[in-house]
PDB file of N, CA and C in Angstrom:
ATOM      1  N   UNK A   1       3.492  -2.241  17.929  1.00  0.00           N
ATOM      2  CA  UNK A   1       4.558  -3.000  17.328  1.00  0.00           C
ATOM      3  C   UNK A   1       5.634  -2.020  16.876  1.00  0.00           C
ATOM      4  N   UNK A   2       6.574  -2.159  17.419  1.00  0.00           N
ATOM      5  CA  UNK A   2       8.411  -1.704  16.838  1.00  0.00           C
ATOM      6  C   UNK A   2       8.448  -2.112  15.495  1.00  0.00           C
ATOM      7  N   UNK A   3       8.686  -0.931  14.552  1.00  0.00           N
ATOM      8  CA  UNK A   3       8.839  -1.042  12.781  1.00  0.00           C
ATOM      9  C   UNK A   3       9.671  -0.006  12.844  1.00  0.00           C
ATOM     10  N   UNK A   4      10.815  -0.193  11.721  1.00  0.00           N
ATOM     11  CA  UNK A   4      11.772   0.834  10.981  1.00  0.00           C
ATOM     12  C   UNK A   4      11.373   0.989   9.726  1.00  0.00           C
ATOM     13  N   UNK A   5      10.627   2.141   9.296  1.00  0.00           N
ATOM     14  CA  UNK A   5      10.944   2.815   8.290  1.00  0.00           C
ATOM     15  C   UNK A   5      11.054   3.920   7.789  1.00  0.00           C
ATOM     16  N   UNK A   6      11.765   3.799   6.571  1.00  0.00           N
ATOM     17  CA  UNK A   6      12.790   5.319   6.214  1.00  0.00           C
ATOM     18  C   UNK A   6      13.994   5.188   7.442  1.00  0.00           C
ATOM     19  N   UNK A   7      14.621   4.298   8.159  1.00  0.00           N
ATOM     20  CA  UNK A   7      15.484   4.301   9.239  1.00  0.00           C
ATOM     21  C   UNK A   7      14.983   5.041  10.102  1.00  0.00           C
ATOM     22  N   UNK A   8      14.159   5.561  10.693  1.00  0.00           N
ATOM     23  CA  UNK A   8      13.227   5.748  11.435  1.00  0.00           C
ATOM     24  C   UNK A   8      12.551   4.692  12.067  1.00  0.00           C
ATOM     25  N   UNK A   9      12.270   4.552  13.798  1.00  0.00           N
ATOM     26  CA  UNK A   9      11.592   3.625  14.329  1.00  0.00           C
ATOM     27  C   UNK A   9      10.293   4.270  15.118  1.00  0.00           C
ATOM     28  N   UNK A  10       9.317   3.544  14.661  1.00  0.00           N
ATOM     29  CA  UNK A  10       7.886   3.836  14.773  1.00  0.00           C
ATOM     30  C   UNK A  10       7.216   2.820  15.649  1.00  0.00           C
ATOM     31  N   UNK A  11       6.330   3.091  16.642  1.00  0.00           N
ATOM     32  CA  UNK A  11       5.698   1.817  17.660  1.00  0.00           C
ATOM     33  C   UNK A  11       4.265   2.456  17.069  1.00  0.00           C
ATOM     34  N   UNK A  12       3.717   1.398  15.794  1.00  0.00           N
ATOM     35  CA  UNK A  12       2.770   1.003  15.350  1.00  0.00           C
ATOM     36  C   UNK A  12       1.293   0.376  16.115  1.00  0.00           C
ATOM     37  N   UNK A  13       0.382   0.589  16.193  1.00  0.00           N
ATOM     38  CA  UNK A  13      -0.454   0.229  16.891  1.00  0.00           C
ATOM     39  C   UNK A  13      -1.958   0.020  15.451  1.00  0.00           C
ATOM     40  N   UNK A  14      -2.170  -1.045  15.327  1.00  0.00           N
ATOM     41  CA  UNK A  14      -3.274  -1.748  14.181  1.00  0.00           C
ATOM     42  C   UNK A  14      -5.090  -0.265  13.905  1.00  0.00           C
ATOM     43  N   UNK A  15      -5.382  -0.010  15.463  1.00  0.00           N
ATOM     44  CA  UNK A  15      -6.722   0.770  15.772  1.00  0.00           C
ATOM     45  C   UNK A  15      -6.099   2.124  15.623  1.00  0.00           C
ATOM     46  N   UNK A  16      -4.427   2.312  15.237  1.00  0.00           N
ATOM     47  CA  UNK A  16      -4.337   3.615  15.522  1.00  0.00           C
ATOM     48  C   UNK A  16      -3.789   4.096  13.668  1.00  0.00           C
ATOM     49  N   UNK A  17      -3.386   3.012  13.063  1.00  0.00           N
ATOM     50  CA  UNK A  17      -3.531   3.222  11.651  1.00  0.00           C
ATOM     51  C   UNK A  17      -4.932   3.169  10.964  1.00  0.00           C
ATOM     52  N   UNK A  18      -5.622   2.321  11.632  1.00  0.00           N
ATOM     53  CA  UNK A  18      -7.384   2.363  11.283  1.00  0.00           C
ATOM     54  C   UNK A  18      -7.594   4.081  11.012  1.00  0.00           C
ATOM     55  N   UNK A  19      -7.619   4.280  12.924  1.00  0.00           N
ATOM     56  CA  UNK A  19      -8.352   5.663  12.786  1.00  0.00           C
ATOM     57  C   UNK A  19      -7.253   6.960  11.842  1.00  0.00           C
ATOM     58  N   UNK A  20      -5.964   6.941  11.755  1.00  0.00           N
ATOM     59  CA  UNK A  20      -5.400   7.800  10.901  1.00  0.00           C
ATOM     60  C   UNK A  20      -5.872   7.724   9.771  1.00  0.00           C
ATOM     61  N   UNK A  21      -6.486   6.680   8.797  1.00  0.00           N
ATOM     62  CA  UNK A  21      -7.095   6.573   7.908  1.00  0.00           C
ATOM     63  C   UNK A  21      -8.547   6.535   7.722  1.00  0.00           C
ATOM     64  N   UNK A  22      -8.912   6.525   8.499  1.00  0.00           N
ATOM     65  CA  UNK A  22     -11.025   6.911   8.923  1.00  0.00           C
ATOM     66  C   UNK A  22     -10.716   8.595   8.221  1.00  0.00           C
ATOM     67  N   UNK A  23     -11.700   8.238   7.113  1.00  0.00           N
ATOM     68  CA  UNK A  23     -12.171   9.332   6.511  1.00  0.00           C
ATOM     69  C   UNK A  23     -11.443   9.815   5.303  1.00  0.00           C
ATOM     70  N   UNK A  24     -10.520   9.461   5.202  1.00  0.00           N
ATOM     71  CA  UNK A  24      -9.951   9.669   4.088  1.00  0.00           C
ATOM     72  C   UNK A  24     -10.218   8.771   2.768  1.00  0.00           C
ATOM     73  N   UNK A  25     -10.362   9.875   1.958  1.00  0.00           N
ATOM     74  CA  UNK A  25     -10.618   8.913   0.157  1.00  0.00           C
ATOM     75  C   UNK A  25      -9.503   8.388  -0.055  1.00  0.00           C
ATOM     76  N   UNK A  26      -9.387   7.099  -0.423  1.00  0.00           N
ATOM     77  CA  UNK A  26      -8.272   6.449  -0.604  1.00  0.00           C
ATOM     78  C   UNK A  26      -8.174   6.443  -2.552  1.00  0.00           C
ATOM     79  N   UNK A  27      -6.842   6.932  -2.682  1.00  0.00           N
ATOM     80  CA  UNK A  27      -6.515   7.959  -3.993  1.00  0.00           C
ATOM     81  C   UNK A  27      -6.088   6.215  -4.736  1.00  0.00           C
ATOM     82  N   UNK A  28      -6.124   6.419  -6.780  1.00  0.00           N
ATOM     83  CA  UNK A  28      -6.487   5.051  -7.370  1.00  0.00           C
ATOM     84  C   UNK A  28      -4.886   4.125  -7.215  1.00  0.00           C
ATOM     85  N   UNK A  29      -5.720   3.387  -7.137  1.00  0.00           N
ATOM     86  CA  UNK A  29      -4.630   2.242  -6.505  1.00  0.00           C
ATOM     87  C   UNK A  29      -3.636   1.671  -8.302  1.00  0.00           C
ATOM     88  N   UNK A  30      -2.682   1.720  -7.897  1.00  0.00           N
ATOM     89  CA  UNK A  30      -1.641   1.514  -9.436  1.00  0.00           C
ATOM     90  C   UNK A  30      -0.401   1.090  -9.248  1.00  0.00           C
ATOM     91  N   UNK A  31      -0.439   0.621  -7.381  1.00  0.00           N
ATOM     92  CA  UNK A  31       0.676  -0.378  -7.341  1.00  0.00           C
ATOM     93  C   UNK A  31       0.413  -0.978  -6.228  1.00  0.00           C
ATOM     94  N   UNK A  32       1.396  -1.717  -4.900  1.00  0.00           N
ATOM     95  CA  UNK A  32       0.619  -2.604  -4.374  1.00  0.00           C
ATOM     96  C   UNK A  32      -0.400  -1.600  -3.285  1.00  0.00           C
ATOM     97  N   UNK A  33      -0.960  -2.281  -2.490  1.00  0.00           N
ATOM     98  CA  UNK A  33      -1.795  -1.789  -1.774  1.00  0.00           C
ATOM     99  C   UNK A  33      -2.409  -2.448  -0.550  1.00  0.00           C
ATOM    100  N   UNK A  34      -2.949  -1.788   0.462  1.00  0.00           N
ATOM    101  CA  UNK A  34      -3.194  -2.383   1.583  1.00  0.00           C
ATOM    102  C   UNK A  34      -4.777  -2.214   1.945  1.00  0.00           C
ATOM    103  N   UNK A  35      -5.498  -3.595   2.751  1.00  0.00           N
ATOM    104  CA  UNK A  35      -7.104  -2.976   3.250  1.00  0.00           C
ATOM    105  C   UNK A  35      -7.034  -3.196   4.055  1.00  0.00           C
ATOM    106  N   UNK A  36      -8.134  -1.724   4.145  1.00  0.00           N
ATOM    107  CA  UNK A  36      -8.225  -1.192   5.439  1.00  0.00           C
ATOM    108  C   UNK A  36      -9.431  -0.704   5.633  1.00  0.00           C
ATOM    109  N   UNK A  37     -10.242  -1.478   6.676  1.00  0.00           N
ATOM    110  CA  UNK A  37     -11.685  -1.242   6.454  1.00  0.00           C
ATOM    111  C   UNK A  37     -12.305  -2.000   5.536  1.00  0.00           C
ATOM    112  N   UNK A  38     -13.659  -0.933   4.491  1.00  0.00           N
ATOM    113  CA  UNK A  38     -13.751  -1.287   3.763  1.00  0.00           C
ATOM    114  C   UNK A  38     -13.238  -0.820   2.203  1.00  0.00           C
ATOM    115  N   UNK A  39     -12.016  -0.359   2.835  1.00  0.00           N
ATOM    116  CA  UNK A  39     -11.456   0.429   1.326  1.00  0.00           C
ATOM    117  C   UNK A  39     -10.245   0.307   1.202  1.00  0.00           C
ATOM    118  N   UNK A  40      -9.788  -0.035  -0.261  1.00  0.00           N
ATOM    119  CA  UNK A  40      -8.299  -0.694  -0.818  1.00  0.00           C
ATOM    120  C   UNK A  40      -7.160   0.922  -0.423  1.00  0.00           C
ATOM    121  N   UNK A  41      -6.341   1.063   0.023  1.00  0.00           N
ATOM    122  CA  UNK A  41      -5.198   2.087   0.076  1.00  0.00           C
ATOM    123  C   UNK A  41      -3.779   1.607  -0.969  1.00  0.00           C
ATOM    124  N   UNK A  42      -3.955   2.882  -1.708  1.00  0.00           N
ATOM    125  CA  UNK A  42      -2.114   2.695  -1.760  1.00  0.00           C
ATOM    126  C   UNK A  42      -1.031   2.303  -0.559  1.00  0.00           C
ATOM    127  N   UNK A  43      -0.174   1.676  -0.349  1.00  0.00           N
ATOM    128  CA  UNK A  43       1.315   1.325   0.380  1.00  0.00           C
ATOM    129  C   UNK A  43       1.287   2.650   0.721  1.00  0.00           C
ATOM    130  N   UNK A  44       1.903   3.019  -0.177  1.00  0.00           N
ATOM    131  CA  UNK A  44       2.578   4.726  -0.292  1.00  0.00           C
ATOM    132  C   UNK A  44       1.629   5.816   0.027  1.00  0.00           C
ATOM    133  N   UNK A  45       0.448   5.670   0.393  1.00  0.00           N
ATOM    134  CA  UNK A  45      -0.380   6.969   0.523  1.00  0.00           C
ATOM    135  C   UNK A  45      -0.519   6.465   2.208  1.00  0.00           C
ATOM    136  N   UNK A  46      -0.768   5.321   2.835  1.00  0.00           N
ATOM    137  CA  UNK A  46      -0.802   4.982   4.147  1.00  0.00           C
ATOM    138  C   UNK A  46       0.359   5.219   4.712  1.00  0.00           C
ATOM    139  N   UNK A  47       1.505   5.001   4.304  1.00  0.00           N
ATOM    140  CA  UNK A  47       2.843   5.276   4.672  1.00  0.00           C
ATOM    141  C   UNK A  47       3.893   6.866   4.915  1.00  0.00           C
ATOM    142  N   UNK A  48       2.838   7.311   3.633  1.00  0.00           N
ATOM    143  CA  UNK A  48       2.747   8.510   4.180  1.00  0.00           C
ATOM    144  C   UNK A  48       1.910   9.555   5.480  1.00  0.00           C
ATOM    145  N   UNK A  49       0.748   8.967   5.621  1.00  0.00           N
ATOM    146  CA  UNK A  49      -0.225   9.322   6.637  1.00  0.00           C
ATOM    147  C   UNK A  49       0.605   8.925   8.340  1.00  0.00           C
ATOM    148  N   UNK A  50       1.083   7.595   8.451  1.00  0.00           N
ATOM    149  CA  UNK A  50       1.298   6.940   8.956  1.00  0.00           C
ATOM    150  C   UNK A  50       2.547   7.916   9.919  1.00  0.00           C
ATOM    151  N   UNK A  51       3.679   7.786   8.758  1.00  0.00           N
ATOM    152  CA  UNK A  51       4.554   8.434   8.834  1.00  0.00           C
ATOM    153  C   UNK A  51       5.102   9.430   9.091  1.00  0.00           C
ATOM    154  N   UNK A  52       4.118  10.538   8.344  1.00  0.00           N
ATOM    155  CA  UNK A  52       4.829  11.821   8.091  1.00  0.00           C
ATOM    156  C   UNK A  52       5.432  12.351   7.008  1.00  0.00           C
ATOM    157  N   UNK A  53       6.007  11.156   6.186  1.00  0.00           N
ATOM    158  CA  UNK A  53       7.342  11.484   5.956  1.00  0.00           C
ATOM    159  C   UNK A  53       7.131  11.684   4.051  1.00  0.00           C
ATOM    160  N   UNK A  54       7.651  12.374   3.088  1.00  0.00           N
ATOM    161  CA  UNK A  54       7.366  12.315   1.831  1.00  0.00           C
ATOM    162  C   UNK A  54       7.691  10.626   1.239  1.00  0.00           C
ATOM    163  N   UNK A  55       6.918  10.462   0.701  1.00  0.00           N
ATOM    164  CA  UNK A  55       6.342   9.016   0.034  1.00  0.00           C
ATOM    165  C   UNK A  55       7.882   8.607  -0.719  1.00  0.00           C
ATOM    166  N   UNK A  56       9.056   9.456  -1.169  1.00  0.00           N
ATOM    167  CA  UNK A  56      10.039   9.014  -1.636  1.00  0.00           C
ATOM    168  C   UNK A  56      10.970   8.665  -0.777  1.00  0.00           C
ATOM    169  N   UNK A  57      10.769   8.828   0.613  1.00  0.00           N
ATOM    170  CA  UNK A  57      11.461   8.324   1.913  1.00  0.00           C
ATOM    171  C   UNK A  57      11.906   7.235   1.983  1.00  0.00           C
ATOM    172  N   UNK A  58      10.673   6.542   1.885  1.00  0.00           N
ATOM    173  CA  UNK A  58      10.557   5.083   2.061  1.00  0.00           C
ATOM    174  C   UNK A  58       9.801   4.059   0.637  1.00  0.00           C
ATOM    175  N   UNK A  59      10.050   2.690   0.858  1.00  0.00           N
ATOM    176  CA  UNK A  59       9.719   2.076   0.378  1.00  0.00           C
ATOM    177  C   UNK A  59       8.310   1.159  -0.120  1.00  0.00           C
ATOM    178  N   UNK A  60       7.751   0.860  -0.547  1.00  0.00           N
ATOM    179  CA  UNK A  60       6.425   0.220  -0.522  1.00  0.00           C
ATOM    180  C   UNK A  60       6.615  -0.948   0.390  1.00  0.00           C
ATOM    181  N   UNK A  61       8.026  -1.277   0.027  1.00  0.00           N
ATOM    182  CA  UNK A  61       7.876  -2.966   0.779  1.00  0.00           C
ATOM    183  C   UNK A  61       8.205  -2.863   2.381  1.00  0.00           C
ATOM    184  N   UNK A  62       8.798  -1.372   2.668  1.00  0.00           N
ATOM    185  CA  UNK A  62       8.980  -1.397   4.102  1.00  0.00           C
ATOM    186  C   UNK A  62       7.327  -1.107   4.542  1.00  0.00           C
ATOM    187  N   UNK A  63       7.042  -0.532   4.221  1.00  0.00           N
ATOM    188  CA  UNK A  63       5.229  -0.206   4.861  1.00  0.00           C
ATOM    189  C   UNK A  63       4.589  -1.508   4.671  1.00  0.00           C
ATOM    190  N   UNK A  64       4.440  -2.179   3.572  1.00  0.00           N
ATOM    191  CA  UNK A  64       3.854  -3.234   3.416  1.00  0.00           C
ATOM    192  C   UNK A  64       4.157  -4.369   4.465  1.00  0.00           C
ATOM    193  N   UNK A  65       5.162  -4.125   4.544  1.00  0.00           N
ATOM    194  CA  UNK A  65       5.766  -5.444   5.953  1.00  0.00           C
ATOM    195  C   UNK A  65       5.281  -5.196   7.341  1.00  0.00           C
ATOM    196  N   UNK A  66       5.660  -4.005   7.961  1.00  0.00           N
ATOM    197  CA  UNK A  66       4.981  -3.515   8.971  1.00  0.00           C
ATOM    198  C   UNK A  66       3.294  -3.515   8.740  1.00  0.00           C
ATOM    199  N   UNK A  67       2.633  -3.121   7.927  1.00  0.00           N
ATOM    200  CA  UNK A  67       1.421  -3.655   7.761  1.00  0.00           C
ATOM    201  C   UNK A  67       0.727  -4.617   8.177  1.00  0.00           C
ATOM    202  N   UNK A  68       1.400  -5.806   7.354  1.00  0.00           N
ATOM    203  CA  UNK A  68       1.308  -7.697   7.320  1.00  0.00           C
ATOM    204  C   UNK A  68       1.472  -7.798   8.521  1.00  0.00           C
ATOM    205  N   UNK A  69       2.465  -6.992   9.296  1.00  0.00           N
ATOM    206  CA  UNK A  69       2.889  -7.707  11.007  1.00  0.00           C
ATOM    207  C   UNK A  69       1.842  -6.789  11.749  1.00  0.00           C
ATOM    208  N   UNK A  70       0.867  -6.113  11.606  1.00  0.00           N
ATOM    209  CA  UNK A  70      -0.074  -5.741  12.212  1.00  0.00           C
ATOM    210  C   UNK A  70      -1.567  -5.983  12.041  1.00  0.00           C
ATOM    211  N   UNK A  71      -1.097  -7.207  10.770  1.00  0.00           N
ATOM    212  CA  UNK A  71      -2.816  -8.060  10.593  1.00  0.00           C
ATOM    213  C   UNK A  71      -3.497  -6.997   9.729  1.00  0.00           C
ATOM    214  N   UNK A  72      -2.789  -6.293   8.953  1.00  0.00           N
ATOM    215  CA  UNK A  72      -3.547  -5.815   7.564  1.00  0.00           C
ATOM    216  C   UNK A  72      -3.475  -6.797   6.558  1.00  0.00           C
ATOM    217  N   UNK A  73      -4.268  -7.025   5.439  1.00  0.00           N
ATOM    218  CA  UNK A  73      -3.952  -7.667   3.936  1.00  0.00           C
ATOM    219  C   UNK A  73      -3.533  -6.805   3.105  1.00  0.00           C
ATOM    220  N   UNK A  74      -1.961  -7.050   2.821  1.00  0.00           N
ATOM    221  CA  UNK A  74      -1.404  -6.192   1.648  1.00  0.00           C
ATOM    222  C   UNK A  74      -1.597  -7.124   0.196  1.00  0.00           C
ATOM    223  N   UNK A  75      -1.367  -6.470  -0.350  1.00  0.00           N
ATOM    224  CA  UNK A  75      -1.685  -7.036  -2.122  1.00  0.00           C
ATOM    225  C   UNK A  75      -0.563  -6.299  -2.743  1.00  0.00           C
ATOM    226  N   UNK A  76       0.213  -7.291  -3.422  1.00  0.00           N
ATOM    227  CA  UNK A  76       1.439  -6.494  -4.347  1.00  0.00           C
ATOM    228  C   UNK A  76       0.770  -5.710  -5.843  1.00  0.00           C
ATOM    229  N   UNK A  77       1.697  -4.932  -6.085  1.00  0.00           N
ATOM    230  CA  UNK A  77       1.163  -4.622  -8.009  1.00  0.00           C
ATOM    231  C   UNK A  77       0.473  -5.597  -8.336  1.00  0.00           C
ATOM    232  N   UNK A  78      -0.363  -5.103  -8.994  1.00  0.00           N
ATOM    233  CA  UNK A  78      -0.964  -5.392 -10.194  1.00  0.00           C
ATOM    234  C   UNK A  78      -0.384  -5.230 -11.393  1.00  0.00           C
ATOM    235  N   UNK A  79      -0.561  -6.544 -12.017  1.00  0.00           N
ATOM    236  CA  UNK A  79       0.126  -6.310 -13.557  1.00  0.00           C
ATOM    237  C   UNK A  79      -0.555  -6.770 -14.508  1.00  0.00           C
ATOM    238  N   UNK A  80      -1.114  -5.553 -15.322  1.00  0.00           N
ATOM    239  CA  UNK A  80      -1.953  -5.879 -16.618  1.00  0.00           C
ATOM    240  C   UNK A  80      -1.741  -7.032 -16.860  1.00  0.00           C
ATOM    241  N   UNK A  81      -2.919  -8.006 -17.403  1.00  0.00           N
ATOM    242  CA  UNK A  81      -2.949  -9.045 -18.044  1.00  0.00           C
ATOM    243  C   UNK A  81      -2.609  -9.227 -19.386  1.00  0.00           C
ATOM    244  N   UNK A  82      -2.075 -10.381 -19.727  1.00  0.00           N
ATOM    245  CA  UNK A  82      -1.266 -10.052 -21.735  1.00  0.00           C
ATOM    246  C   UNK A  82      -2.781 -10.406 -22.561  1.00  0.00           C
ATOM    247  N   UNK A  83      -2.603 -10.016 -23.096  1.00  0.00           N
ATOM    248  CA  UNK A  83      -3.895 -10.582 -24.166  1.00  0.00           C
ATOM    249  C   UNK A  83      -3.137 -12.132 -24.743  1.00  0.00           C
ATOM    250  N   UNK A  84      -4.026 -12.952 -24.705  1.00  0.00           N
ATOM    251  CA  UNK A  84      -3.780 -14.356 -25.499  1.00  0.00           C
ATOM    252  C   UNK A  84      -3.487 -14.487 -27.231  1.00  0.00           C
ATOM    253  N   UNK A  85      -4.032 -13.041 -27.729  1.00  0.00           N
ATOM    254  CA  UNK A  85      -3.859 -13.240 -28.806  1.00  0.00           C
ATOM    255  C   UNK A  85      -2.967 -12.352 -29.253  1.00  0.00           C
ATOM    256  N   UNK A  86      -1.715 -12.431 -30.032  1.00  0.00           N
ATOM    257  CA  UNK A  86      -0.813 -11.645 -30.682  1.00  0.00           C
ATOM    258  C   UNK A  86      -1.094 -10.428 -30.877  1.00  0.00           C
ATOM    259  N   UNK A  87      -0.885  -9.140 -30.683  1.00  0.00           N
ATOM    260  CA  UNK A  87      -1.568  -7.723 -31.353  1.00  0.00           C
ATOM    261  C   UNK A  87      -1.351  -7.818 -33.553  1.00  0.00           C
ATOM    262  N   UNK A  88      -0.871  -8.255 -33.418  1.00  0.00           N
ATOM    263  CA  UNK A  88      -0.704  -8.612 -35.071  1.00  0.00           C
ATOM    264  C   UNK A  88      -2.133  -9.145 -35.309  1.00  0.00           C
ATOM    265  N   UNK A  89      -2.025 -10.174 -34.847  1.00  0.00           N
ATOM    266  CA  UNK A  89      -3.351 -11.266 -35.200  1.00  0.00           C
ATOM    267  C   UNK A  89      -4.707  -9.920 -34.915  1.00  0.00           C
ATOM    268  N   UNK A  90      -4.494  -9.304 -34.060  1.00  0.00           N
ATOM    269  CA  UNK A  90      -6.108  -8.951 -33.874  1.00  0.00           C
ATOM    270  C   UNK A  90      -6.490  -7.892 -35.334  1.00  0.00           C
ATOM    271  N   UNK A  91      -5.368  -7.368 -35.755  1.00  0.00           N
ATOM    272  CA  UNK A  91      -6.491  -6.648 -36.835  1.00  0.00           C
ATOM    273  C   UNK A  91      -6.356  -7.334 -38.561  1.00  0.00           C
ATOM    274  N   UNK A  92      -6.363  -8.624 -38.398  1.00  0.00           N
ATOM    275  CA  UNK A  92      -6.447  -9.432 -39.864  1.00  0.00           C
ATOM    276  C   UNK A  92      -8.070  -9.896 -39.721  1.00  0.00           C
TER     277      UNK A  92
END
């Protein structure tokens, strides 16, 4: 599959991002992220592998898209949950 990112055009292939990522520890996930296999990846750490290119190149949401169009499951950020109860309230 034909993807631009970083303005750069890349012909993506699904078994060939698999195996670029076979074997590698996938470093802690703290924004969105993509699976692959059986293990969650950073956007930005696949995008870099993928790529080449330093992780400030490009975007999360350009990797993430090209991803989705190659039948990965991306997952956006995560965002801490609020506590239900006021931080005031908890220490009375």
């Amino acid at each position: 599959m034909r993807c631009v990112i970083a303005r750069f055009p890349f012909d993506l292939i699904k078994s060939e991002v698999e195996h670029s990522m076979a074997g590698r520890e996938p470093e802690p996930v703290t924004s969105a992220s993509v699976v692959i296999g059986p293990h969650s990846y950073p956007v930005k750490q696949v995008g870099e592998v993928i790529t080449k290119q330093d992780r400030r190149d490009f975007t999360e949401l350009e990797v993430a898209r090209a991803l989705t169009r190659l039948g990965f499951v991306c997952h956006p950020t995560v965002t801490p949950a609020r506590s239900a109860v006021p931080s005031w309230a908890e220490t009375a």
